[in-house]
PDB file of N, CA and C in Angstrom:
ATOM      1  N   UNK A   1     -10.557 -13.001   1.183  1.00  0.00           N
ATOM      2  CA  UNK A   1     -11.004 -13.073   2.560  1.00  0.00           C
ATOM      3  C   UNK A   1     -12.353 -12.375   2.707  1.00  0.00           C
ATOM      4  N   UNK A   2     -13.328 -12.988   3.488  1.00  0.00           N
ATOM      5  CA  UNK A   2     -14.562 -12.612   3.600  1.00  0.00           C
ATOM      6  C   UNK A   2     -14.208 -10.986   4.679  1.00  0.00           C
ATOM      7  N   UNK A   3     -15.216 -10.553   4.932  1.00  0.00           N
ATOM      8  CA  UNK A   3     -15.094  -9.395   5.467  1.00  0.00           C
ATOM      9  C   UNK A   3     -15.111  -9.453   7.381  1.00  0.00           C
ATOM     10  N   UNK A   4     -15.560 -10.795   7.578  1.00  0.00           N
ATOM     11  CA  UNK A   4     -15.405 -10.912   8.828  1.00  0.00           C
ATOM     12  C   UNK A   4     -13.774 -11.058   8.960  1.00  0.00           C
ATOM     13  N   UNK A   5     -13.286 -12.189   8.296  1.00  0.00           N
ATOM     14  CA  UNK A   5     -12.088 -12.400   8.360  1.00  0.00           C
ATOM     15  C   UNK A   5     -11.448 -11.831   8.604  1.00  0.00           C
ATOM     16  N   UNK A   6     -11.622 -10.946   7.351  1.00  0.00           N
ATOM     17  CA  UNK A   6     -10.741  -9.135   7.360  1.00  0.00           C
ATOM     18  C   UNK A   6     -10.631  -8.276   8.936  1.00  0.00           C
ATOM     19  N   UNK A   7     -11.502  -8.693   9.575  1.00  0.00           N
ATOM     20  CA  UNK A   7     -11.774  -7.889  10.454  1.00  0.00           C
ATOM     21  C   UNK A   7     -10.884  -8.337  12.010  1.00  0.00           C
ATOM     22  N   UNK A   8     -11.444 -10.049  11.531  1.00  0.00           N
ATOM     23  CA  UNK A   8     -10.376 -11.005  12.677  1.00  0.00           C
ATOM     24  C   UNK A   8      -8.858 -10.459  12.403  1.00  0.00           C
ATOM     25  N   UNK A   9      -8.651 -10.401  11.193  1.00  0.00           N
ATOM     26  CA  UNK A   9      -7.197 -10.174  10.686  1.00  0.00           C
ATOM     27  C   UNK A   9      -6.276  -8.834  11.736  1.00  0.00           C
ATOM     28  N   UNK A  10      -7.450  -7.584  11.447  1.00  0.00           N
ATOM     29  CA  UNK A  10      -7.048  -6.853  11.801  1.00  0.00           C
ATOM     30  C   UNK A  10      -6.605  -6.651  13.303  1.00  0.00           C
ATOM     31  N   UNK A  11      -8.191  -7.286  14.380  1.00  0.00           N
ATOM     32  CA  UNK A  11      -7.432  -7.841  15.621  1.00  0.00           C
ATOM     33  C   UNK A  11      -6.426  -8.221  16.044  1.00  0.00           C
ATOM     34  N   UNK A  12      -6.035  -9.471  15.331  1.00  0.00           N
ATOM     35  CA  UNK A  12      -5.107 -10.556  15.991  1.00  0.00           C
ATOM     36  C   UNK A  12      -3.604  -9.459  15.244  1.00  0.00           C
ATOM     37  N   UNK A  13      -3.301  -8.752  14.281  1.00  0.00           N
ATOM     38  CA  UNK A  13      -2.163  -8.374  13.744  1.00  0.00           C
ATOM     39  C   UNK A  13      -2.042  -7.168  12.887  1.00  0.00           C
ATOM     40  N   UNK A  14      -3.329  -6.549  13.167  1.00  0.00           N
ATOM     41  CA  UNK A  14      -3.424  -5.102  12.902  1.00  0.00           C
ATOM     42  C   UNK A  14      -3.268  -5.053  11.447  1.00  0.00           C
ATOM     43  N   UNK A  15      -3.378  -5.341  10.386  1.00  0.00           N
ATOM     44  CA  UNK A  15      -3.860  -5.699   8.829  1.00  0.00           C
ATOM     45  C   UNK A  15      -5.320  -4.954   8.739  1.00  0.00           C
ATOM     46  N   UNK A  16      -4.942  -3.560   7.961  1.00  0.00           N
ATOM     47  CA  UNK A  16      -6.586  -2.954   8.160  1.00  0.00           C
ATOM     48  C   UNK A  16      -7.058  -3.498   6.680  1.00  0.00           C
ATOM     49  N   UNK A  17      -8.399  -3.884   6.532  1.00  0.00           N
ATOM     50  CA  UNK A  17      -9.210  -4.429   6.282  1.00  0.00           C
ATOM     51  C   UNK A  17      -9.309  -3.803   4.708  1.00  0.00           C
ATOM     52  N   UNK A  18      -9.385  -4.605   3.805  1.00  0.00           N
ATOM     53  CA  UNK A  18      -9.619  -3.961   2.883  1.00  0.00           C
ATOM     54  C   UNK A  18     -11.097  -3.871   2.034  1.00  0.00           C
ATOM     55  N   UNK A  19     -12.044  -4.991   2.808  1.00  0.00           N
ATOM     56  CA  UNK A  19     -12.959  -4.982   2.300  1.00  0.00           C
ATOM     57  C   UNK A  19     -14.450  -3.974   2.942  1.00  0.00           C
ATOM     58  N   UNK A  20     -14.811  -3.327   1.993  1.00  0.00           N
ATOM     59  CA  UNK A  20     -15.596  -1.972   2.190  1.00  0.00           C
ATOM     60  C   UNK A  20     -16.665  -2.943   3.553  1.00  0.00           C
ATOM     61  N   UNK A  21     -17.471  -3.555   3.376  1.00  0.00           N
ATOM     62  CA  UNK A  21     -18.139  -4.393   4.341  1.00  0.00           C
ATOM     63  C   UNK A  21     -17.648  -4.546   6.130  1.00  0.00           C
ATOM     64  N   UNK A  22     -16.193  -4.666   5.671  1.00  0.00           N
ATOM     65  CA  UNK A  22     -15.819  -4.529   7.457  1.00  0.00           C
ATOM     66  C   UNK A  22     -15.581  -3.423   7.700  1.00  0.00           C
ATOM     67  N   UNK A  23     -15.583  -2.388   7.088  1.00  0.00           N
ATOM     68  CA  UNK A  23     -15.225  -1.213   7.421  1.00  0.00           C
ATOM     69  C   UNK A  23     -16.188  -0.930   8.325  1.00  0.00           C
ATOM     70  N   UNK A  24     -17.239  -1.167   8.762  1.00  0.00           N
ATOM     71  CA  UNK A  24     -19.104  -0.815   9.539  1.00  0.00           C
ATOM     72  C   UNK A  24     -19.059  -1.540  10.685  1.00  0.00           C
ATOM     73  N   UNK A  25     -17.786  -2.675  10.977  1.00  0.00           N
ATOM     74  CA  UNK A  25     -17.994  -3.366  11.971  1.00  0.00           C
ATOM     75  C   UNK A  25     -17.793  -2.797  13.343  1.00  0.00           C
ATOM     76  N   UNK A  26     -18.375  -2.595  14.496  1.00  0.00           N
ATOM     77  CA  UNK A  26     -17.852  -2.389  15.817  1.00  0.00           C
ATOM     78  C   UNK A  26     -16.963  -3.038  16.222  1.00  0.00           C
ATOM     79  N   UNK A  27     -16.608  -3.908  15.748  1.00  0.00           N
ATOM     80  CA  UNK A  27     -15.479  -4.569  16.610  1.00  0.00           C
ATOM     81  C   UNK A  27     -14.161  -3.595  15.578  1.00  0.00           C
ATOM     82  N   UNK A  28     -14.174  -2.955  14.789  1.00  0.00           N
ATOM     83  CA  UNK A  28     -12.881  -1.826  14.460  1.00  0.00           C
ATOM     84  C   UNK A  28     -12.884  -0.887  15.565  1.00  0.00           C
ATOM     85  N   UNK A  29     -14.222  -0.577  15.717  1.00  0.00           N
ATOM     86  CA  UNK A  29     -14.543   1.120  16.186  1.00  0.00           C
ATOM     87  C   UNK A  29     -14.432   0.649  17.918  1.00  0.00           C
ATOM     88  N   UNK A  30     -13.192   0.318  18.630  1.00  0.00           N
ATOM     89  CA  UNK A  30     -12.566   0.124  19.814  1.00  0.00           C
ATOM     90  C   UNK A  30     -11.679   1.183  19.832  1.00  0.00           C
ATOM     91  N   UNK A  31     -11.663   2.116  21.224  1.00  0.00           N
ATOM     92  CA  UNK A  31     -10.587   3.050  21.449  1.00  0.00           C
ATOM     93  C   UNK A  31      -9.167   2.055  21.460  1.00  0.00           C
ATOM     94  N   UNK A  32      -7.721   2.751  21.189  1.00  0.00           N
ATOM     95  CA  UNK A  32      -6.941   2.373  20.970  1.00  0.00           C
ATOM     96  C   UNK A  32      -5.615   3.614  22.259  1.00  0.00           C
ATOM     97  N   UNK A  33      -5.627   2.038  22.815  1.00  0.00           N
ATOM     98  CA  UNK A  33      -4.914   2.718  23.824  1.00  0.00           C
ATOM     99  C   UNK A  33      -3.067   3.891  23.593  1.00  0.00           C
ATOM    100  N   UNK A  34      -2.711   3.306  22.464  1.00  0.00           N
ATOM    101  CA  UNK A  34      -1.725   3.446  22.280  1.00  0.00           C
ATOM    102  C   UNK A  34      -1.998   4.866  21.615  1.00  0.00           C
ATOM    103  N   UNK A  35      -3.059   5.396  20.635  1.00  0.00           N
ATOM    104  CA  UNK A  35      -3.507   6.618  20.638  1.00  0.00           C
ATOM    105  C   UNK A  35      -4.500   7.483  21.464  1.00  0.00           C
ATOM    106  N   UNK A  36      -4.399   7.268  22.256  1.00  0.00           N
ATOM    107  CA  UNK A  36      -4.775   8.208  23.600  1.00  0.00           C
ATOM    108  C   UNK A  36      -6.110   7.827  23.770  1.00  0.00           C
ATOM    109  N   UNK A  37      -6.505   6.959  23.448  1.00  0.00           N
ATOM    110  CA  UNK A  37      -7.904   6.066  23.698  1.00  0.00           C
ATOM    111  C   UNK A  37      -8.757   6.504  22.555  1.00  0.00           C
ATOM    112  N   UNK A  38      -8.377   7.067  21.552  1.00  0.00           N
ATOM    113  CA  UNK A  38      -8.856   7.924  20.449  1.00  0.00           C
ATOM    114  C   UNK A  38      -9.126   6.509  19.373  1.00  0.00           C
ATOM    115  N   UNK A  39     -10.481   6.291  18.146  1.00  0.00           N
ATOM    116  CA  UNK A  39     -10.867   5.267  17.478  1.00  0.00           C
ATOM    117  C   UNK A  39     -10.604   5.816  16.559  1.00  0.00           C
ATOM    118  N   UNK A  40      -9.218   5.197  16.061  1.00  0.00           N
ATOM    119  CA  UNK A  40      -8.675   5.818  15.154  1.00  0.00           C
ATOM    120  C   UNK A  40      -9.576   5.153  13.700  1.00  0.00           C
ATOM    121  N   UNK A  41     -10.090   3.939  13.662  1.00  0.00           N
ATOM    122  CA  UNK A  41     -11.037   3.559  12.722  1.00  0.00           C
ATOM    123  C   UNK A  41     -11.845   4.080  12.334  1.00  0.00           C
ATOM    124  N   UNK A  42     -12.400   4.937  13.132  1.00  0.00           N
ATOM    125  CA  UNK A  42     -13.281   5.762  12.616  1.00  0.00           C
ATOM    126  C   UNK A  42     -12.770   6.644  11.260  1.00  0.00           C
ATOM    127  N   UNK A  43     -11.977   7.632  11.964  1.00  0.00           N
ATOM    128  CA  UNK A  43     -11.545   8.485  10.366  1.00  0.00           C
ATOM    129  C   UNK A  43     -10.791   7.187   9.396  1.00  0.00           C
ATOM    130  N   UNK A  44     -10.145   6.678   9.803  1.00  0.00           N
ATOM    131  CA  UNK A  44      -9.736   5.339   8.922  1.00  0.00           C
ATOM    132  C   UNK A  44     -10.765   5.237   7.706  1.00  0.00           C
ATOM    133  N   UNK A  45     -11.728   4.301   8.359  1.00  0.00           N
ATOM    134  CA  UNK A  45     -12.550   3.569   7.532  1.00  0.00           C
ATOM    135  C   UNK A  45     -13.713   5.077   6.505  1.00  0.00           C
ATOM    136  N   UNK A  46     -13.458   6.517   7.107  1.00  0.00           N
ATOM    137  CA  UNK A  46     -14.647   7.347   6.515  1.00  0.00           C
ATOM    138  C   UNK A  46     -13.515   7.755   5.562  1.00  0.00           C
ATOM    139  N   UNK A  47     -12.277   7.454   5.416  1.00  0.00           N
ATOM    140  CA  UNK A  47     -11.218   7.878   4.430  1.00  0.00           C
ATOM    141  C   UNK A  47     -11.161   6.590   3.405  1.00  0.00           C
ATOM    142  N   UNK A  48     -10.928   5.242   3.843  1.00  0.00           N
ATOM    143  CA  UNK A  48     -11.372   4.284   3.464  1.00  0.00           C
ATOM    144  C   UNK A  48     -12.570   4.164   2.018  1.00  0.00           C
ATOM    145  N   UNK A  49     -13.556   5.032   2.325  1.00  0.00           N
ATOM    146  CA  UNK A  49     -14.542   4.515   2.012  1.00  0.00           C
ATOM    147  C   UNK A  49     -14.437   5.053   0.410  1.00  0.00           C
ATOM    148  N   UNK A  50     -13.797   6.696   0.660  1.00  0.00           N
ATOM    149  CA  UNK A  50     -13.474   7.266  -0.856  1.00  0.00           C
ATOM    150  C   UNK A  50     -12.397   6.877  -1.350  1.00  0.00           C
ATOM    151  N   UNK A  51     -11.764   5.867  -1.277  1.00  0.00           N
ATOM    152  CA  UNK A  51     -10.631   6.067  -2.033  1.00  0.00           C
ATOM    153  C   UNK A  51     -11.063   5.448  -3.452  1.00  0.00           C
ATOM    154  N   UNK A  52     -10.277   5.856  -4.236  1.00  0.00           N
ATOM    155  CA  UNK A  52     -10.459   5.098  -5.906  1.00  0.00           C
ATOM    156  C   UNK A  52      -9.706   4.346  -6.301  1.00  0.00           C
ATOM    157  N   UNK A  53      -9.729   3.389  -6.940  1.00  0.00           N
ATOM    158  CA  UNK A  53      -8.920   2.028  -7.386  1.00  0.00           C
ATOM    159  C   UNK A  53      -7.917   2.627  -8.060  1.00  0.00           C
ATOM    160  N   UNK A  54      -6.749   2.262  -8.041  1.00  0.00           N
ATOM    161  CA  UNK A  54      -5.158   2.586  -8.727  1.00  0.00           C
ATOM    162  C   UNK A  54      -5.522   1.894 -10.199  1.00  0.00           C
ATOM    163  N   UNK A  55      -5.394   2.671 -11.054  1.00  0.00           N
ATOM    164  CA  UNK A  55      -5.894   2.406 -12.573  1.00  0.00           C
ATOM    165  C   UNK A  55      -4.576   1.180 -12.979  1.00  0.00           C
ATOM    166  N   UNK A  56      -4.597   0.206 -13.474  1.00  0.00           N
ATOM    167  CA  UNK A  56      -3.120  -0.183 -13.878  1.00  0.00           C
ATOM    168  C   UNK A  56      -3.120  -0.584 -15.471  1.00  0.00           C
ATOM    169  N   UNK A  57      -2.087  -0.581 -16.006  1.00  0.00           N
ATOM    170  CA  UNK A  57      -1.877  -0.538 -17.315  1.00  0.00           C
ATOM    171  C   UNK A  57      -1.126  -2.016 -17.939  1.00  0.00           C
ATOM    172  N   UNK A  58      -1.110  -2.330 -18.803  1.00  0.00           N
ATOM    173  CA  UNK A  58       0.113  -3.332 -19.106  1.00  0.00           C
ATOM    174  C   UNK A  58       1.463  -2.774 -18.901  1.00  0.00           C
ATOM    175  N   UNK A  59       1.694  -1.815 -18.833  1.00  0.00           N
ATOM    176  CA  UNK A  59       2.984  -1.583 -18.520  1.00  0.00           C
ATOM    177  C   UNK A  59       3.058  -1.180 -17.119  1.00  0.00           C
ATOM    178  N   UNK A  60       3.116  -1.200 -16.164  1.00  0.00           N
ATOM    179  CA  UNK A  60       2.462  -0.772 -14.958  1.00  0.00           C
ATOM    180  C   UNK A  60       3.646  -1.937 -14.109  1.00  0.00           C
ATOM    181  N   UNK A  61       3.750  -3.353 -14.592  1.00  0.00           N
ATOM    182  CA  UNK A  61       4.595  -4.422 -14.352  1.00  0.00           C
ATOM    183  C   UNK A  61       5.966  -3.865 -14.572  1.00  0.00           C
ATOM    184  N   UNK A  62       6.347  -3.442 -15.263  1.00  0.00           N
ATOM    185  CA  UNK A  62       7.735  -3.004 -16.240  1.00  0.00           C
ATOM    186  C   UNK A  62       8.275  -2.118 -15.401  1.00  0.00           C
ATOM    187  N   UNK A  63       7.018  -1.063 -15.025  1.00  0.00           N
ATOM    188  CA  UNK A  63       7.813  -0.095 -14.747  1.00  0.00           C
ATOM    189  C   UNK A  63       7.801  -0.540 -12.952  1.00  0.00           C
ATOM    190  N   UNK A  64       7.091  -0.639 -11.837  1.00  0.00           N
ATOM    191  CA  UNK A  64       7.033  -1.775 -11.069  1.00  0.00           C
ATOM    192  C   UNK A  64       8.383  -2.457 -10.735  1.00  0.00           C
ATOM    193  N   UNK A  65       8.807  -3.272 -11.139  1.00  0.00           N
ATOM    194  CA  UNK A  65      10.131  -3.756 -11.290  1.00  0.00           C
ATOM    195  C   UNK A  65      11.371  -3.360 -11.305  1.00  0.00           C
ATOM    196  N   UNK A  66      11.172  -2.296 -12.386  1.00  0.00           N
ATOM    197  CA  UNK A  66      12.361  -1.462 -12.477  1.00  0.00           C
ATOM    198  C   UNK A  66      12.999  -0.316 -11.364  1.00  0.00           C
ATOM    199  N   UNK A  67      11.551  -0.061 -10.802  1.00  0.00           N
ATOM    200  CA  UNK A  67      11.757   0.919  -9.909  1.00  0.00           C
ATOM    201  C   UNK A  67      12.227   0.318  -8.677  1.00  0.00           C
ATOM    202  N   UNK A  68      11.654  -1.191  -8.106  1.00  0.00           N
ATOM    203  CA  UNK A  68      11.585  -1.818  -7.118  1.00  0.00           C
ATOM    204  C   UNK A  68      13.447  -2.310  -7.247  1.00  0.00           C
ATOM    205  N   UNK A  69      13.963  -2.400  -8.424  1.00  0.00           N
ATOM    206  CA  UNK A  69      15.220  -3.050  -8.555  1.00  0.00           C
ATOM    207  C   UNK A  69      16.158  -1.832  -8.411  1.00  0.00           C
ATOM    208  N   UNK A  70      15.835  -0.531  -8.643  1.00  0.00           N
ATOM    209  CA  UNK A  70      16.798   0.494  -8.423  1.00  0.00           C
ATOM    210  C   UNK A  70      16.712   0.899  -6.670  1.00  0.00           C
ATOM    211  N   UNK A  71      15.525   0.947  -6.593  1.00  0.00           N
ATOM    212  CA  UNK A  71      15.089   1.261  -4.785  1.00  0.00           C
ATOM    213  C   UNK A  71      15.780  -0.223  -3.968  1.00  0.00           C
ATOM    214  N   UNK A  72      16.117  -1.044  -4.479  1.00  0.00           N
ATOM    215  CA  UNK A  72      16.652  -2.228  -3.635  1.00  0.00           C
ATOM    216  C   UNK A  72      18.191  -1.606  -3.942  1.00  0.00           C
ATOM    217  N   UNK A  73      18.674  -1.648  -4.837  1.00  0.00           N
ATOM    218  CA  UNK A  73      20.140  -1.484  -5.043  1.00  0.00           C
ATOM    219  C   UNK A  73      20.652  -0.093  -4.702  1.00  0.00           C
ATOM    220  N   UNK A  74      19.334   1.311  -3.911  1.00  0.00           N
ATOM    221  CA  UNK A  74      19.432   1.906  -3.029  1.00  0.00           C
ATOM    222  C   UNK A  74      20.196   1.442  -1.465  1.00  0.00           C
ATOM    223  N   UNK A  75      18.968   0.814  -1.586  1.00  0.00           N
ATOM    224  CA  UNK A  75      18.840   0.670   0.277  1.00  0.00           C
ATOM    225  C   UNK A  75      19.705  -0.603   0.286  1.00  0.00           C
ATOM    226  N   UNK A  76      20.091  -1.288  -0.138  1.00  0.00           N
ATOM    227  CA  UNK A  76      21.074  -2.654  -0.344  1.00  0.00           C
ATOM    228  C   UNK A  76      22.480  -2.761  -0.192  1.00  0.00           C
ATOM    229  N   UNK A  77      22.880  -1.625  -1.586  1.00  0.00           N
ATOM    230  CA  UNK A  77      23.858  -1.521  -1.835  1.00  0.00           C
ATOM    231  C   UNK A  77      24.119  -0.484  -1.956  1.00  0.00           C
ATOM    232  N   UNK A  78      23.941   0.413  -1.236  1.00  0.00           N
ATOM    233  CA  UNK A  78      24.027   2.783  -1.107  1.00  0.00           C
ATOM    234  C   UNK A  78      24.280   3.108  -2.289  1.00  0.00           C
ATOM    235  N   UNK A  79      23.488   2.458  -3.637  1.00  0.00           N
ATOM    236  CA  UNK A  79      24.041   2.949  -4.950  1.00  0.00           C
ATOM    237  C   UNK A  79      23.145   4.889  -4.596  1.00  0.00           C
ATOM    238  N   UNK A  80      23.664   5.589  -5.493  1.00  0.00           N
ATOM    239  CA  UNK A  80      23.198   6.557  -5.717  1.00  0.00           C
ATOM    240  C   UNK A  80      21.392   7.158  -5.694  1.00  0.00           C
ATOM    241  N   UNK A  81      20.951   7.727  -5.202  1.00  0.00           N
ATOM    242  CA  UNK A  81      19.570   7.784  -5.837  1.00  0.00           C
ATOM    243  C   UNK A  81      19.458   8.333  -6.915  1.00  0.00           C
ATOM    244  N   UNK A  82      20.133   9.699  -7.151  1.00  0.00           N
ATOM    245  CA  UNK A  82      19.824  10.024  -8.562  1.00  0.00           C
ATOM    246  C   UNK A  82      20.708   9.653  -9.979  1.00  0.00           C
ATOM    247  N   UNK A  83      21.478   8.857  -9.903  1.00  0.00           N
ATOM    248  CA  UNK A  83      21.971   8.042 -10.595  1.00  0.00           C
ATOM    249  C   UNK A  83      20.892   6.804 -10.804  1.00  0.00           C
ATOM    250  N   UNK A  84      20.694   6.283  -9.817  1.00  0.00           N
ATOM    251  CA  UNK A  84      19.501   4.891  -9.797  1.00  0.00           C
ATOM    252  C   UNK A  84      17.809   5.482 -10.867  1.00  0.00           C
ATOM    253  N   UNK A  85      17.992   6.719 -10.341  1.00  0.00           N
ATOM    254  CA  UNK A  85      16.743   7.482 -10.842  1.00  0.00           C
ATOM    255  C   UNK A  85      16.971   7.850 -12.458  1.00  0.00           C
ATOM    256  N   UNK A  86      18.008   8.025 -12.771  1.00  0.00           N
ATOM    257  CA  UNK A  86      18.175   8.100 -14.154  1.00  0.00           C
ATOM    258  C   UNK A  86      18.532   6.549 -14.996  1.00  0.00           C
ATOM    259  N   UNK A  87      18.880   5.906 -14.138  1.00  0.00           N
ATOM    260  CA  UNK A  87      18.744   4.208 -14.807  1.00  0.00           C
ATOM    261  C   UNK A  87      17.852   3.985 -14.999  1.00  0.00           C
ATOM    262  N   UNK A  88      16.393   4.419 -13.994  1.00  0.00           N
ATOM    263  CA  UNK A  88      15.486   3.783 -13.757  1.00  0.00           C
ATOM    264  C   UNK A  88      14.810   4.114 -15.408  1.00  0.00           C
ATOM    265  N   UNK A  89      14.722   5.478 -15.646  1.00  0.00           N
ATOM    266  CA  UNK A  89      13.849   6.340 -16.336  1.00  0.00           C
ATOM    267  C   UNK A  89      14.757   5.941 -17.949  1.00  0.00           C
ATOM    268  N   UNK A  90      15.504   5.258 -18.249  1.00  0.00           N
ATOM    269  CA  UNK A  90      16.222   5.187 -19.317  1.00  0.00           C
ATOM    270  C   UNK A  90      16.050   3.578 -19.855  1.00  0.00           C
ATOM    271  N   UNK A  91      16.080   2.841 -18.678  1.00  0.00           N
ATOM    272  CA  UNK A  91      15.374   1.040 -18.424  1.00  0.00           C
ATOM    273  C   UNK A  91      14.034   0.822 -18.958  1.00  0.00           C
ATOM    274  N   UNK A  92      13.221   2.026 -18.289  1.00  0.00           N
ATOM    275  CA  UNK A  92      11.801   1.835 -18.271  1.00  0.00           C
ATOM    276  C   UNK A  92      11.167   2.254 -20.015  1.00  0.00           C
ATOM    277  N   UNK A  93      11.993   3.401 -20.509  1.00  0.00           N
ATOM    278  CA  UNK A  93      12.025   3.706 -21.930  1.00  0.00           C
ATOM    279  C   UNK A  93      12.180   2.201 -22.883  1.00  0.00           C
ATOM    280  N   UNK A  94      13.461   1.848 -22.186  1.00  0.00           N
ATOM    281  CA  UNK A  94      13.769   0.599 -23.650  1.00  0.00           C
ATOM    282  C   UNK A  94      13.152  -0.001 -23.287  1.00  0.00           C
ATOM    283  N   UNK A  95      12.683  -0.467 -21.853  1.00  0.00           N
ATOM    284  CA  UNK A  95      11.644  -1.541 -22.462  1.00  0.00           C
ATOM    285  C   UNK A  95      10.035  -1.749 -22.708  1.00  0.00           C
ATOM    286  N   UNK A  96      10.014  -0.058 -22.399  1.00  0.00           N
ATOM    287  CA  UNK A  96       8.140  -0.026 -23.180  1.00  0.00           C
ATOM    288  C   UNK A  96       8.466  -0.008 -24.573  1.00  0.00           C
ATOM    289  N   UNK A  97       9.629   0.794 -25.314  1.00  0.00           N
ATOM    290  CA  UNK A  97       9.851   1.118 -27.189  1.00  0.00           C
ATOM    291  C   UNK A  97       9.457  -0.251 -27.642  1.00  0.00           C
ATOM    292  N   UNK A  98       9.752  -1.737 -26.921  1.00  0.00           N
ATOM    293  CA  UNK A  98       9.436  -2.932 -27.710  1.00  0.00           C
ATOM    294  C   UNK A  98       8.544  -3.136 -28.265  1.00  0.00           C
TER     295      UNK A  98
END
């Protein structure tokens, strides 16, 4: 999505913008009634601006999955967390050793 887009996006359904380019637009920097008329875009987008890319790995998928399949069979099925948490960490072993 181009950076205008990004920006329409955020209007119509509140999707903040991920591209550094709309971050500068005035049409973000509108008080927001629901926070006390306060532009909350502002610190948004000046926090925005440093963040650093999430490094990812080939294994990054594996582990991803595994975690997403124990956190579902959390909230799903009230399995244990720290039971789920020691599946997770014992799953994620056998299948990076391949």
């Amino acid at each position: 999505m181009s950076a205008q887009n990004q920006v329409t996006a955020y209007q119509d359904t509140g999707l903040y913008p991920s591209a550094i380019a709309s971050l500068h637009s005035p049409q973000l920097l509108q008080p927001e009634p629901f926070f006390g008329g306060q532009v909350t875009t502002e610190i948004f987008s000046q926090v925005a601006a440093h963040i650093q890319p999430t490094p990812n790995s080939p294994d990054t998928d594996v582990v991803q999955n595994v975690l997403q399949r124990e956190l579902t069979l959390i909230e799903m099925q009230n399995a244990d967390p720290e039971s789920a948490w020691e599946t997770a960490q014992l799953q994620i072993q056998r299948e990076l050793s391949h």
